[in-house]
C-alpha atoms as a PDB file:
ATOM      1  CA  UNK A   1     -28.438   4.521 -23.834  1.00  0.00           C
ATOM      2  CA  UNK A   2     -31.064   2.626 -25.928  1.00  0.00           C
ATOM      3  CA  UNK A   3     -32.411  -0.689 -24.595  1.00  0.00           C
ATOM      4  CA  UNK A   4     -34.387  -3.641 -26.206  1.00  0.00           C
ATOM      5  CA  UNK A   5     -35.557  -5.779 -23.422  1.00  0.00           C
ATOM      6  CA  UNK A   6     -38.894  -6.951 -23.143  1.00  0.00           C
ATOM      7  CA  UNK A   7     -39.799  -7.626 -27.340  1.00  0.00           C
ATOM      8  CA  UNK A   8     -39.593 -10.992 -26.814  1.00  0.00           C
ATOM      9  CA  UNK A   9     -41.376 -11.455 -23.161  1.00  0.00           C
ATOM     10  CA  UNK A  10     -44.609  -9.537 -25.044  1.00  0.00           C
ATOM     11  CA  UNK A  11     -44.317 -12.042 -27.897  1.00  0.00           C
ATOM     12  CA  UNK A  12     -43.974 -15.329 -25.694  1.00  0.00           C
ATOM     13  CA  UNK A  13     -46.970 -14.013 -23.482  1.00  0.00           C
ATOM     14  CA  UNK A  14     -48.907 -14.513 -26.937  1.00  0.00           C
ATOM     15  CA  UNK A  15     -47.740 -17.170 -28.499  1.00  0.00           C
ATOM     16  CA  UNK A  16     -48.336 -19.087 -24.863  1.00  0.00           C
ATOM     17  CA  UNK A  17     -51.826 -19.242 -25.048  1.00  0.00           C
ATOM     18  CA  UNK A  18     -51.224 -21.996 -27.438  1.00  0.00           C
ATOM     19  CA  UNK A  19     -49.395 -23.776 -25.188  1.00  0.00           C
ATOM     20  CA  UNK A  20     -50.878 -25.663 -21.798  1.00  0.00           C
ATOM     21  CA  UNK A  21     -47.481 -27.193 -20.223  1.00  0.00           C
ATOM     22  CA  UNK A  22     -45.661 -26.281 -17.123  1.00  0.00           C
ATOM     23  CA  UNK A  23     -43.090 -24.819 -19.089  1.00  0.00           C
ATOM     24  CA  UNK A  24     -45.177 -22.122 -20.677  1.00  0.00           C
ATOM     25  CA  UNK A  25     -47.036 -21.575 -17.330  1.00  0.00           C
ATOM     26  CA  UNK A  26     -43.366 -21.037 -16.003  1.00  0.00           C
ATOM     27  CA  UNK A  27     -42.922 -17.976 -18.532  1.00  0.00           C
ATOM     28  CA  UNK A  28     -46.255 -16.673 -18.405  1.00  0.00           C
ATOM     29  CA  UNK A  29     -46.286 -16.509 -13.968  1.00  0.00           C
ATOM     30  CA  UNK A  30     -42.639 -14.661 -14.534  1.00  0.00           C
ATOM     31  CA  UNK A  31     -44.366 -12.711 -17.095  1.00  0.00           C
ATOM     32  CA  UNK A  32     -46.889 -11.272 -14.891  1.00  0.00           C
ATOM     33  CA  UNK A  33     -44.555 -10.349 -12.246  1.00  0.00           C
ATOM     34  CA  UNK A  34     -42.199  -9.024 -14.390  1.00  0.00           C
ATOM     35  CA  UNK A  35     -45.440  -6.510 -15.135  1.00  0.00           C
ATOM     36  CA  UNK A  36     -46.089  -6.282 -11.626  1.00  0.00           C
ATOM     37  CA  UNK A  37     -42.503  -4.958 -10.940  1.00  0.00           C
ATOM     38  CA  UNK A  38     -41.187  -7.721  -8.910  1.00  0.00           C
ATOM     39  CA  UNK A  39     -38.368  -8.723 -10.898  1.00  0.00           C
ATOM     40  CA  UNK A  40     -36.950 -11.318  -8.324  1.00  0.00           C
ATOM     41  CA  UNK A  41     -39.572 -13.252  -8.234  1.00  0.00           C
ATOM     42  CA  UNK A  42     -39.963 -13.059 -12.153  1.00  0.00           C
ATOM     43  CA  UNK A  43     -36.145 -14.210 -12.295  1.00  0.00           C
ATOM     44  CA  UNK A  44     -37.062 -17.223 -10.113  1.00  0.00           C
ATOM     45  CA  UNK A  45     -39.993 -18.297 -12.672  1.00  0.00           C
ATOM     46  CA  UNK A  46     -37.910 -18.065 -15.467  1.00  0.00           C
ATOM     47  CA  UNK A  47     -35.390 -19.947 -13.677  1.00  0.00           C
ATOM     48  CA  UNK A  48     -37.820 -22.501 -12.942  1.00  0.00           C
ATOM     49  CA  UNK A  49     -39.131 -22.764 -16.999  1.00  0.00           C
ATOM     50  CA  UNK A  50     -35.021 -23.259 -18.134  1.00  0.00           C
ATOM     51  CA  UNK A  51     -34.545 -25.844 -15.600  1.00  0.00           C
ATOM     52  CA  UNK A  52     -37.571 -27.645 -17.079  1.00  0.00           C
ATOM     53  CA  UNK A  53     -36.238 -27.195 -21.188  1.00  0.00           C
ATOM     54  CA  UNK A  54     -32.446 -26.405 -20.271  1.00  0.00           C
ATOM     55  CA  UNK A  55     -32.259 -26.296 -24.652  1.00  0.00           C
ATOM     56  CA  UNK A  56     -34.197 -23.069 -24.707  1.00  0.00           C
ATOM     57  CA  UNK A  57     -32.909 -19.865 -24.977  1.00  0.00           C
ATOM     58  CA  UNK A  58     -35.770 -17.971 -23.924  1.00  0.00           C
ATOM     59  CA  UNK A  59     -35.722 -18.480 -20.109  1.00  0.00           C
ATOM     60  CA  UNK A  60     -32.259 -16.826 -19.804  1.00  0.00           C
ATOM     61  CA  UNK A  61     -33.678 -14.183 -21.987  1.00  0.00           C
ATOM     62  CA  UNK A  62     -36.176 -13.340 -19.925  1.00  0.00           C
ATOM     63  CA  UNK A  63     -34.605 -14.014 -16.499  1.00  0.00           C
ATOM     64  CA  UNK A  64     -31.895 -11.090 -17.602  1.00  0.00           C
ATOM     65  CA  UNK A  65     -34.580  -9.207 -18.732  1.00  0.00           C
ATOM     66  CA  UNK A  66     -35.310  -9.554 -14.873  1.00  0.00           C
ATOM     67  CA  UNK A  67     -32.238  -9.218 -13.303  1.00  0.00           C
ATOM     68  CA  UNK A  68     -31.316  -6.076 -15.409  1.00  0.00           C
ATOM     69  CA  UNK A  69     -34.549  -4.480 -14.343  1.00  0.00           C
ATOM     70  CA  UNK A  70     -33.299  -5.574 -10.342  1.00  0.00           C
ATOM     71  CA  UNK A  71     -30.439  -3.683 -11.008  1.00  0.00           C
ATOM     72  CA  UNK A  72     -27.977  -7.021 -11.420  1.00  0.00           C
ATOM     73  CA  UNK A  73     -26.074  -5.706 -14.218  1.00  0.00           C
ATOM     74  CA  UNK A  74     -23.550  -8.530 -14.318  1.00  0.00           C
ATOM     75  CA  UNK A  75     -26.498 -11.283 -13.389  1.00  0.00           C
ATOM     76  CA  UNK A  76     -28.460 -10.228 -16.333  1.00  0.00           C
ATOM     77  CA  UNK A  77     -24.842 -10.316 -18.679  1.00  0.00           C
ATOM     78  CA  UNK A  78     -24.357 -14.048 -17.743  1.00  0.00           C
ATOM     79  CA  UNK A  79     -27.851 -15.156 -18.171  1.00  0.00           C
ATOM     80  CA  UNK A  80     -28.256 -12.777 -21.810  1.00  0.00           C
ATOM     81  CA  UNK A  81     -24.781 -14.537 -22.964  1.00  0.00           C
ATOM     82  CA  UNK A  82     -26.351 -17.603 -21.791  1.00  0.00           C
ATOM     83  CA  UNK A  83     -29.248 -17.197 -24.186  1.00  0.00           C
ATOM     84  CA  UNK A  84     -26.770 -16.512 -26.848  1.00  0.00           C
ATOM     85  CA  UNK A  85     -25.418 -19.526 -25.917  1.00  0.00           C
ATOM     86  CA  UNK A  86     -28.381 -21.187 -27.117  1.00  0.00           C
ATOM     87  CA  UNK A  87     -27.871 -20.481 -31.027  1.00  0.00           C
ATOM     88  CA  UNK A  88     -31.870 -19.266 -31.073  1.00  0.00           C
ATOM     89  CA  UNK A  89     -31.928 -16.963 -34.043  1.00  0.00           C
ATOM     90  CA  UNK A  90     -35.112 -15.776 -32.646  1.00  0.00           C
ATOM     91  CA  UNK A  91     -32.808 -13.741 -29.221  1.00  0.00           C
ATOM     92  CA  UNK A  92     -29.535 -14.085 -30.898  1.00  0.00           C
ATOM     93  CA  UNK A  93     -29.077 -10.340 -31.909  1.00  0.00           C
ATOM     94  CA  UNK A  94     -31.148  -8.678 -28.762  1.00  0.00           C
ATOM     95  CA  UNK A  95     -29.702 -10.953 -26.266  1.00  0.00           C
ATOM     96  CA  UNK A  96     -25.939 -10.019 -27.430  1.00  0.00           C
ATOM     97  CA  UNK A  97     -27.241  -6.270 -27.471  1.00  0.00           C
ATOM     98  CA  UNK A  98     -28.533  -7.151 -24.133  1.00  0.00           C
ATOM     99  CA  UNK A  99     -25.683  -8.353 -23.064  1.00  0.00           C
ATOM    100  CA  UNK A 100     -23.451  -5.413 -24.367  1.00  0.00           C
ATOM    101  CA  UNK A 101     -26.619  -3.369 -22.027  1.00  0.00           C
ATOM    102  CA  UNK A 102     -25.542  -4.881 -19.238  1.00  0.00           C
ATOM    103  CA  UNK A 103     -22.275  -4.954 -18.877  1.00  0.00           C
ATOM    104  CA  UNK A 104     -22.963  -1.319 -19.778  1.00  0.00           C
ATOM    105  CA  UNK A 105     -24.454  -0.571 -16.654  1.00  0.00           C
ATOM    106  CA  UNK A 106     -21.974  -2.340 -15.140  1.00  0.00           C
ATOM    107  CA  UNK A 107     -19.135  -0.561 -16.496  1.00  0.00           C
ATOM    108  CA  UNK A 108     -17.525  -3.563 -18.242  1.00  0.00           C
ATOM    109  CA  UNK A 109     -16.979  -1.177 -21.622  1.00  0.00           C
ATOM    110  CA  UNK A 110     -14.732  -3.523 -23.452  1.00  0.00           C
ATOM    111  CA  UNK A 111     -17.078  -6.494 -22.863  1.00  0.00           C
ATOM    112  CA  UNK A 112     -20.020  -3.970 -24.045  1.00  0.00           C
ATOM    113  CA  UNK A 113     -18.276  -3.436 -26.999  1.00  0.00           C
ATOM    114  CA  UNK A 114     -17.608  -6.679 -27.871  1.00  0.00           C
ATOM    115  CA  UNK A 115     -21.156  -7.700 -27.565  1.00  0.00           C
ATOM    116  CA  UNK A 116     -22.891  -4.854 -29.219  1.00  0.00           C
ATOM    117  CA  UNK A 117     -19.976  -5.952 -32.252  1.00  0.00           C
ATOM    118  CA  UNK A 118     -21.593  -9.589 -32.168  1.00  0.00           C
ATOM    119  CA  UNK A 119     -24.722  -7.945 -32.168  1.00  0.00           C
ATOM    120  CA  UNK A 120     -24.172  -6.291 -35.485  1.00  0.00           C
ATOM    121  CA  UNK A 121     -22.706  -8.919 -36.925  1.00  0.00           C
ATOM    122  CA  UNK A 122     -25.872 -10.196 -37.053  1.00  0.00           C
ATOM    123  CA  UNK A 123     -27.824  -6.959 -37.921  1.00  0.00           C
ATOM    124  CA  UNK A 124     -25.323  -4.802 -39.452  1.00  0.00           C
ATOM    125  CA  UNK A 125     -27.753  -2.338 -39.917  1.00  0.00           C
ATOM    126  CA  UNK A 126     -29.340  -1.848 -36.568  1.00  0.00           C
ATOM    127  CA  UNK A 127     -28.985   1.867 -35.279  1.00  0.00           C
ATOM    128  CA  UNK A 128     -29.562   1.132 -31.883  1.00  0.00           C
ATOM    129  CA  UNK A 129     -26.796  -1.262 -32.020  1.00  0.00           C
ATOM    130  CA  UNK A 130     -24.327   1.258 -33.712  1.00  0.00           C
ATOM    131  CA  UNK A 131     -25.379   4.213 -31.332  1.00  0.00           C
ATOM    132  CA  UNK A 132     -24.864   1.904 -28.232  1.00  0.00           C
ATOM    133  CA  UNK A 133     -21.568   0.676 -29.581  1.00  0.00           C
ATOM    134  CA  UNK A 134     -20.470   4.418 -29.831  1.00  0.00           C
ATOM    135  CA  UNK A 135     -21.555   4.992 -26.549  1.00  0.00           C
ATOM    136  CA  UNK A 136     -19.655   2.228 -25.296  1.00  0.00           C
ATOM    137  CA  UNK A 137     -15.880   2.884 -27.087  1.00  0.00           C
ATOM    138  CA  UNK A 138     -16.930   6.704 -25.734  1.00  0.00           C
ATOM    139  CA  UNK A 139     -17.027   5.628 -22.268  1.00  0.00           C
ATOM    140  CA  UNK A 140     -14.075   3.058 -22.686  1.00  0.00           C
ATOM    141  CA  UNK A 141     -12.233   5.749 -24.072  1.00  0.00           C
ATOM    142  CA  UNK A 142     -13.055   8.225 -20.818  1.00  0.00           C
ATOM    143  CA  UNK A 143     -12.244   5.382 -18.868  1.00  0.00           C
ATOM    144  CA  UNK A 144      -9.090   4.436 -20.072  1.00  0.00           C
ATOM    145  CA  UNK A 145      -8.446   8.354 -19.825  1.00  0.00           C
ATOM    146  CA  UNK A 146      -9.469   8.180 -16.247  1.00  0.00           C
ATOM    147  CA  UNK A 147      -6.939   5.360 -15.321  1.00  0.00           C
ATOM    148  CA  UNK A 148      -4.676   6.849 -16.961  1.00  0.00           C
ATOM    149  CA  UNK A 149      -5.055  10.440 -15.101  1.00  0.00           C
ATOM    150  CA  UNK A 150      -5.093   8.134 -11.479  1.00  0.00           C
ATOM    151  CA  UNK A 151      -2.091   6.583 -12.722  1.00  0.00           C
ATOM    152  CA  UNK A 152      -0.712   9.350 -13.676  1.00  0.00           C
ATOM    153  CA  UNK A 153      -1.413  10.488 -10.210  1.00  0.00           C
ATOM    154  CA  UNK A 154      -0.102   8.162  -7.867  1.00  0.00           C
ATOM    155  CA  UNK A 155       3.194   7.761  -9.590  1.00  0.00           C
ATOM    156  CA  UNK A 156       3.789  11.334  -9.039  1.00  0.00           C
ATOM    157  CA  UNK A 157       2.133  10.722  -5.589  1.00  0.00           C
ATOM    158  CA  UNK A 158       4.915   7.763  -5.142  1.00  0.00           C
ATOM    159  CA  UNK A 159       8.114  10.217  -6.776  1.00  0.00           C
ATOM    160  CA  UNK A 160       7.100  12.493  -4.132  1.00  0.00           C
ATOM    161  CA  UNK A 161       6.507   9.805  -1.562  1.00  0.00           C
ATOM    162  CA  UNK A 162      10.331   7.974  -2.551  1.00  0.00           C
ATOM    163  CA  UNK A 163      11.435  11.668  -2.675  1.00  0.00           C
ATOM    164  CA  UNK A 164      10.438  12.732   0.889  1.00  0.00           C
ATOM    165  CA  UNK A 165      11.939   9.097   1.883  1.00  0.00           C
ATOM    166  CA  UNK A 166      15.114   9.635   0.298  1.00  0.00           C
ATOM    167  CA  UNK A 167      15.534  13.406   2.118  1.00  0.00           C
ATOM    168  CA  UNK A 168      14.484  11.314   5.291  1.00  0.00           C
ATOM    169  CA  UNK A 169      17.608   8.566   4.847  1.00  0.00           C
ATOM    170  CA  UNK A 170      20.167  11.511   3.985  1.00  0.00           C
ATOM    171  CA  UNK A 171      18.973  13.387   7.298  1.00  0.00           C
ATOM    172  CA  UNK A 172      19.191  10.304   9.356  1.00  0.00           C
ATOM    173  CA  UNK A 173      22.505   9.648   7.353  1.00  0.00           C
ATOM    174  CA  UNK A 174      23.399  13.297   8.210  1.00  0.00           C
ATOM    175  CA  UNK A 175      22.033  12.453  11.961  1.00  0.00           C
ATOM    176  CA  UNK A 176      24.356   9.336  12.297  1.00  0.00           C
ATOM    177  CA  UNK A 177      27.759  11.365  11.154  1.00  0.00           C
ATOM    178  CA  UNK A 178      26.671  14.227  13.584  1.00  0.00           C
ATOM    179  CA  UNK A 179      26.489  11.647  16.018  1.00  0.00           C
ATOM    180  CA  UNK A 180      29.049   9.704  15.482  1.00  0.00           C
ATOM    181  CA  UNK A 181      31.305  12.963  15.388  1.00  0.00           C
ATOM    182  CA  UNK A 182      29.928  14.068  18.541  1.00  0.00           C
ATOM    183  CA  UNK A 183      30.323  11.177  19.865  1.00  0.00           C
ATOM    184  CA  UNK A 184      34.045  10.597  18.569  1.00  0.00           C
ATOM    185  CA  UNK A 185      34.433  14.240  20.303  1.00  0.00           C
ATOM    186  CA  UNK A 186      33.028  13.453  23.607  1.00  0.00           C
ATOM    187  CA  UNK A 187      35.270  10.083  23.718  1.00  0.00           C
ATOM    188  CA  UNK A 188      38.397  12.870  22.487  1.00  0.00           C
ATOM    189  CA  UNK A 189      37.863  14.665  25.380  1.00  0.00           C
ATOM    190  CA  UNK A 190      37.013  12.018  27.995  1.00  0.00           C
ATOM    191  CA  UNK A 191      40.598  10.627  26.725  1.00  0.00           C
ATOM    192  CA  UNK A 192      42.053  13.846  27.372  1.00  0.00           C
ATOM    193  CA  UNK A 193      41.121  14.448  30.315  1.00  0.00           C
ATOM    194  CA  UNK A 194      42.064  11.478  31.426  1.00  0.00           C
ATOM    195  CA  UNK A 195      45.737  11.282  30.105  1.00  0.00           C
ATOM    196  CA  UNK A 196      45.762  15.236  31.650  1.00  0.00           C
ATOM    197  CA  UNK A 197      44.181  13.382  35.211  1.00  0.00           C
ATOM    198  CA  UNK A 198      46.905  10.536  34.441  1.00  0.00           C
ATOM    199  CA  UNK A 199      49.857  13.393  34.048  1.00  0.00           C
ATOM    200  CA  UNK A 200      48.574  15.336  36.659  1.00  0.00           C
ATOM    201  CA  UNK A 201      49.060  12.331  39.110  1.00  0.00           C
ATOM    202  CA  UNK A 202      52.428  11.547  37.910  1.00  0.00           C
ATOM    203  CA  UNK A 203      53.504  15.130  38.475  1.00  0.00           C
ATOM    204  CA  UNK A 204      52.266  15.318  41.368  1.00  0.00           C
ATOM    205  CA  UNK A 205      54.375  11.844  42.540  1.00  0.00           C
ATOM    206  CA  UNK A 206      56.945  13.409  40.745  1.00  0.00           C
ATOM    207  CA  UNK A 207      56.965  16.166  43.053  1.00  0.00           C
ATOM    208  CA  UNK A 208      56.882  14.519  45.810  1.00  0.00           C
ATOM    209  CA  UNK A 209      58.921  12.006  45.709  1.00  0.00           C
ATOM    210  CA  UNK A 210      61.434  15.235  44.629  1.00  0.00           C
ATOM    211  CA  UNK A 211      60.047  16.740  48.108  1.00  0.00           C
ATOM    212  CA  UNK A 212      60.958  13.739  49.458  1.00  0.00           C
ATOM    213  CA  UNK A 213      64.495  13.337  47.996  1.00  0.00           C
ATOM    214  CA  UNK A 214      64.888  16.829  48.656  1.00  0.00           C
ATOM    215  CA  UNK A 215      63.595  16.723  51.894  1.00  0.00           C
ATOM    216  CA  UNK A 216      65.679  13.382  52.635  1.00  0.00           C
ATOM    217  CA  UNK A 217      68.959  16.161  50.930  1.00  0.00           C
ATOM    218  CA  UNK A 218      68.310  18.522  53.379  1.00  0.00           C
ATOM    219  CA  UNK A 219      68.050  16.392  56.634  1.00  0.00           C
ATOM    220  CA  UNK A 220      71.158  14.605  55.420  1.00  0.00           C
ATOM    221  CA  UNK A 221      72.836  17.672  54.897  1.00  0.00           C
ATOM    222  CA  UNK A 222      71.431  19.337  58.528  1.00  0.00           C
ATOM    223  CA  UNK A 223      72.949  16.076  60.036  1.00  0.00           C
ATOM    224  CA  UNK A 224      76.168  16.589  58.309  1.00  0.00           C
ATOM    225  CA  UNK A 225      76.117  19.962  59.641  1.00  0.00           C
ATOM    226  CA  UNK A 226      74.956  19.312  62.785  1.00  0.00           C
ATOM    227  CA  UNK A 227      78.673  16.516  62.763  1.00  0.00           C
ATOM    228  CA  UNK A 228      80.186  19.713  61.784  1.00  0.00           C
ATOM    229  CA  UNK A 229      79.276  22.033  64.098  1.00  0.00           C
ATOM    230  CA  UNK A 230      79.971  19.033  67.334  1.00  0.00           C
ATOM    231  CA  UNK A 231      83.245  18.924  65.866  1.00  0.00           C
ATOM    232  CA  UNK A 232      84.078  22.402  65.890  1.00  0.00           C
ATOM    233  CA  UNK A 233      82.647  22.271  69.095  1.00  0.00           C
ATOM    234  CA  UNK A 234      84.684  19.525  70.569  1.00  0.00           C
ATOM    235  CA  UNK A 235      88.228  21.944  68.703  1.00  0.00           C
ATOM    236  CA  UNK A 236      86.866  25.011  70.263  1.00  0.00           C
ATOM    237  CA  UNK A 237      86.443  23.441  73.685  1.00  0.00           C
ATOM    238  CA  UNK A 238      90.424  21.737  73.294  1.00  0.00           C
ATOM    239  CA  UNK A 239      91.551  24.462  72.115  1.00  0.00           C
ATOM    240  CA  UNK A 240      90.060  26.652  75.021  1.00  0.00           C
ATOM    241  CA  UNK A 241      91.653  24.741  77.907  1.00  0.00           C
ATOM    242  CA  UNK A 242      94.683  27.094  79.906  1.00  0.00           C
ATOM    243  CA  UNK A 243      97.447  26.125  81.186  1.00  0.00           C
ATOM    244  CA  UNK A 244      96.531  25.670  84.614  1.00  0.00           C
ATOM    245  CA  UNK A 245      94.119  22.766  83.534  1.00  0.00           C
ATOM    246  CA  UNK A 246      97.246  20.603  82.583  1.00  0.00           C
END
């Protein structure tokens, strides 16, 4: 990817030697660190130089200049869109290309490509523009690819997931009935048995209360007998007298 950062900070360290305010010494100290490498502290100079002329673009210029050499991607967007804020016609073009830049690197392709479009609408004819632009939809276009593929993904991953839940209701459905049959069988037979306990204890009273009756039958019928048998006993012992016992 093609980047246009620092044009401008070269061309204000120039044009500041013509200049002896605090503002100027602002950009030139962030300057110098900027050269130095130590972008932070750069940031926090050209912080310092917008608070002091909050109407100039060039301080957010430069502090994303900063930031996107720090590696704040989305920090050097805000202040580069800031500077475009500023209607400067001087940064207008770079910091919207800038801005496209960073959000870029920070993987905001549909905010890229609206920026590097803003960008050429005010140099149509700017190849670095155009070739970053292409980049951009190219990488929006992966990435929309990409989301779709891990979309694509997951809602197979959750068909399979609601499928494996499903089989998992229908077994435990399947579980219940078995069960509940089982359970219906168990209660079958512990009935059963019962009503045979229940039958088998009134047949057995039957029986003896039939011993009983019987039993009662037979000692009735002995003692009938037995009446019987004293009677014949009293006619046989009548009957036996002789004649001498008169």
């Amino acid at each position: 990817m093609r980047i246009r950062l620092i044009s401008v900070l070269v061309f204000l360290n120039v044009i500041s030697l013509a200049y002896a305010d605090e503002y100027r010494s602002k950009i030139n100290e962030g300057y110098d660190l900027y050269k130095d490498g130590e972008y932070d502290k750069a940031a926090e100079k050209f912080k310092d130089a917008g608070i002091l002329k909050p109407d100039k673009a060039l301080p957010s210029y430069d502090k994303g200049t900063a930031l996107y050499k720090s590696n704040d991607f989305e920090g050097a967007a805000n202040e580069f869109q800031g500077s475009l804020a500023k209607n400067d016609p001087g940064v207008r073009a770079d910091a919207a290309y800038n801005a496209g830049n960073s959000y870029y690197r920070a993987g905001k392709y549909d905010q890229a490509i609206k920026s590097y479009i803003d960008a050429l609408k005010l140099q149509p004819k700017d190849k670095d523009y155009k070739h970053n632009l292409e980049m951009a939809l190219m990488q929006m276009k992966q990435q929309q690819q990409q989301q779709q593929n891990k979309q694509n993904k997951d809602d197979k991953k959750n068909q399979q997931q609601q499928k494996q839940d499903q089989q998992k209701q229908d077994q435990n459905k399947d579980q219940q009935k078995q069960d509940q049959t089982q359970n219906q069988q168990d209660k079958d037979k512990q009935d059963q048995k019962k009503q045979d306990q229940q039958q088998q204890r009134a047949s057995q009273q039957q029986k003896q209360e039939m011993d009983k009756q019987k039993a009662q039958e037979l000692l009735a019928r002995f003692a009938n007998d037995e009446k019987d048998i004293q009677k014949r006993l009293k006619q046989v012992n009548v009957r036996g007298k002789s004649a001498n016992d008169w």
